[in-house]
N, C-alpha and C. Protein backbone atom coordinates (compact mmCIF):
# COMPACT_ATOMS: atom_id res chain seq x y z
N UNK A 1 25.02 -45.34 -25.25
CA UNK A 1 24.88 -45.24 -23.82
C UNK A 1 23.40 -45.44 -23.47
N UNK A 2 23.19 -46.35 -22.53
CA UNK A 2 21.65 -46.52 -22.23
C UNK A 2 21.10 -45.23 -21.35
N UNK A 3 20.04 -45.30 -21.42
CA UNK A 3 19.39 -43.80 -20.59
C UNK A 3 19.26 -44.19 -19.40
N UNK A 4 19.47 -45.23 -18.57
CA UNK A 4 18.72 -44.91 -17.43
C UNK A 4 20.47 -45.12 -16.54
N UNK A 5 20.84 -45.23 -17.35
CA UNK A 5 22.28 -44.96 -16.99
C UNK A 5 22.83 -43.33 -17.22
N UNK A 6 22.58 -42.79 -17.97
CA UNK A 6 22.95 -41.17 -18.09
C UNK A 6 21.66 -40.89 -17.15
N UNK A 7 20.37 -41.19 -16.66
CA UNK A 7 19.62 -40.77 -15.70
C UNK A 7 20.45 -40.70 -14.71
N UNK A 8 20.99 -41.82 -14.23
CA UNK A 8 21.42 -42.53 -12.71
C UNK A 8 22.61 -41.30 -12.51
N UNK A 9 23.21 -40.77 -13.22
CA UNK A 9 24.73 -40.21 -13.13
C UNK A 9 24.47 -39.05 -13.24
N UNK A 10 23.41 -38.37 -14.36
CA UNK A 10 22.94 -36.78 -13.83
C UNK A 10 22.25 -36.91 -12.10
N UNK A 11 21.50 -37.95 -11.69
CA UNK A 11 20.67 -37.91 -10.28
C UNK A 11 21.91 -37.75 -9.30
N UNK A 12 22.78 -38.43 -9.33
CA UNK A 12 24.01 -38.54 -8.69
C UNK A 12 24.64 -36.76 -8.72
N UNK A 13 25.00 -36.44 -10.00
CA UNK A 13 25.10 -34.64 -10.22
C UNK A 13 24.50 -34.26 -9.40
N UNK A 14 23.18 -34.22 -9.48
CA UNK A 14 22.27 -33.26 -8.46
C UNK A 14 22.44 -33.29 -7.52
N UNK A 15 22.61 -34.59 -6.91
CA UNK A 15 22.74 -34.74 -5.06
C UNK A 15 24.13 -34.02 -4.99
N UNK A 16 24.63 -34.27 -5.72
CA UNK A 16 26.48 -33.92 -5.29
C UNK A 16 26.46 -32.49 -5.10
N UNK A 17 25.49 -31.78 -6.32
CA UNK A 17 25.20 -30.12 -6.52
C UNK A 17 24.56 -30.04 -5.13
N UNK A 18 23.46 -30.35 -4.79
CA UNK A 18 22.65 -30.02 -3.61
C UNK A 18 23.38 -30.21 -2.23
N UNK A 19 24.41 -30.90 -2.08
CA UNK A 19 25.41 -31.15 -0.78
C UNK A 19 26.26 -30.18 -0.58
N UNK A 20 26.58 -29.81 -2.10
CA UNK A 20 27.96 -28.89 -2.21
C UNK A 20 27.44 -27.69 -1.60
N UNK A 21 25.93 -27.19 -2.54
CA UNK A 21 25.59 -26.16 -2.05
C UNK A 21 25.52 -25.75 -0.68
N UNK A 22 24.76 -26.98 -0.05
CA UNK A 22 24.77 -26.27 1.96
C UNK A 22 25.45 -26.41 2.28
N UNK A 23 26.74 -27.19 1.96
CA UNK A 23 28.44 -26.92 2.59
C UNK A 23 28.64 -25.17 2.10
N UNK A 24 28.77 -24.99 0.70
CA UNK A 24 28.99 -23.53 0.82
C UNK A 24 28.47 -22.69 0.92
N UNK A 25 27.56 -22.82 1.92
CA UNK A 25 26.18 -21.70 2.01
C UNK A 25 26.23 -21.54 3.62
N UNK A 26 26.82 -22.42 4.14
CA UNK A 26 27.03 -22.85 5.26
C UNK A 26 28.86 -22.28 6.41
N UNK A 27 29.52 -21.72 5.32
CA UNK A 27 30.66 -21.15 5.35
C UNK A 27 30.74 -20.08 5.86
N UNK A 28 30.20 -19.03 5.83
CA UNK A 28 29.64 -18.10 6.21
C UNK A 28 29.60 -18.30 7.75
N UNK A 29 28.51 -18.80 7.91
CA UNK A 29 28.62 -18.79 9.48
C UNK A 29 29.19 -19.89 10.61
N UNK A 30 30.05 -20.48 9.87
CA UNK A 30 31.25 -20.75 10.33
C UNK A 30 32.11 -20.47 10.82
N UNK A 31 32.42 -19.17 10.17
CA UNK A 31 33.43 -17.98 10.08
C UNK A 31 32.69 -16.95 10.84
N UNK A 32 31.71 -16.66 11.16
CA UNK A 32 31.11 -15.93 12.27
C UNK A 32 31.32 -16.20 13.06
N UNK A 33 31.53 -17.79 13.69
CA UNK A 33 31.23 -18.16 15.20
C UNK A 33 32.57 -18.71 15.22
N UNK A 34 33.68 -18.14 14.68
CA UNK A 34 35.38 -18.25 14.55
C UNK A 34 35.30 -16.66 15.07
N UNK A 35 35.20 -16.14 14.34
CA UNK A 35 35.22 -14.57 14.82
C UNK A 35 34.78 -14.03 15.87
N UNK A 36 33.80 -14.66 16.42
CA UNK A 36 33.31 -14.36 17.64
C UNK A 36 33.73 -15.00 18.84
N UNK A 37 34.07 -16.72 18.66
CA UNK A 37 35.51 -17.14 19.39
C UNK A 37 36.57 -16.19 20.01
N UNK A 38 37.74 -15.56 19.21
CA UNK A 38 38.65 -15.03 18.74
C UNK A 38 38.19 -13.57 19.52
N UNK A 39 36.89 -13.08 19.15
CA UNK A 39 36.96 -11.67 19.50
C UNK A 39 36.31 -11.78 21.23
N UNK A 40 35.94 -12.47 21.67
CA UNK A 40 35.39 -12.42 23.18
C UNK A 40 36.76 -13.39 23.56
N UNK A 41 37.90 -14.38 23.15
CA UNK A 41 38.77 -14.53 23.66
C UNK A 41 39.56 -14.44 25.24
N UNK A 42 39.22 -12.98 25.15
CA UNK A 42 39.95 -12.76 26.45
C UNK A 42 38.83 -12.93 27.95
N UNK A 43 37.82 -12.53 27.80
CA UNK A 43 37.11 -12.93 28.38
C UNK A 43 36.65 -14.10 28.79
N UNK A 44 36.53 -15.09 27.41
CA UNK A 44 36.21 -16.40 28.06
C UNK A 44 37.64 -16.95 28.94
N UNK A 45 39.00 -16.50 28.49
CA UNK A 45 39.97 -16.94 29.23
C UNK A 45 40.12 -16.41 30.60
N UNK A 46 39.42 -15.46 31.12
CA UNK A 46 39.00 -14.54 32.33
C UNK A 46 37.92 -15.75 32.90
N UNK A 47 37.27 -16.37 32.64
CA UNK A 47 36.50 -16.72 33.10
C UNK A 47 36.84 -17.98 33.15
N UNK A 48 37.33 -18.73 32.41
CA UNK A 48 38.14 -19.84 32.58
C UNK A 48 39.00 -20.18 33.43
N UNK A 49 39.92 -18.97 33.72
CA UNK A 49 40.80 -18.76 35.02
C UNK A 49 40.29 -18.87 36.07
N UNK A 50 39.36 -17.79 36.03
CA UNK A 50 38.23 -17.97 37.58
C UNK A 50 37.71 -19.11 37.77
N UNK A 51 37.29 -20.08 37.39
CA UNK A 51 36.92 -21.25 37.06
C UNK A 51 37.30 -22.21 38.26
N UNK A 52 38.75 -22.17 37.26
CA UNK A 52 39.48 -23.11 37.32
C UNK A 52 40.37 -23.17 39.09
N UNK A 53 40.71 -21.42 39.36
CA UNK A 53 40.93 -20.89 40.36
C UNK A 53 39.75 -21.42 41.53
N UNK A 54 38.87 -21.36 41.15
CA UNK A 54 37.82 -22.22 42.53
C UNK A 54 37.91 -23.49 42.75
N UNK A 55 38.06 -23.58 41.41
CA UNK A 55 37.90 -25.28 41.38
C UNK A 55 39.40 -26.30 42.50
N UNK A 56 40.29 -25.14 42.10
CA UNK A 56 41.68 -26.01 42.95
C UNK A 56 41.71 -25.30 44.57
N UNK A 57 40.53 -24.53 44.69
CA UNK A 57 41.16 -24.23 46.27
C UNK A 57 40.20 -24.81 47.04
């Protein structure tokens, strides 16, 4: 196997490692701003109503 060919394919590893990582590092607060969606819910739909209620009269 030539080396700058097992170079080229570990460099390739790394980037793939370094992408993966801030995708799953990045999960986390994903799932925060799902949860916080979900938990103010009713409110933004309160306010959405009202909204929407001005908007048609």
């Amino acid at each position: 196997m030539d080396l700058s060919l097992l170079k080229d394919n570990l460099a390739d590893y790394a980037t793939f490692g370094k992408n993966v990582g801030t995708a799953l590092q990045s999960i986390p607060t994903l799932l925060n701003s799902i949860l916080d969606f979900f938990t103010n819910f009713s409110d933004n739909a309160d306010t959405t109503g009202d909204a929407f209620k001005s908007l048609s009269s």
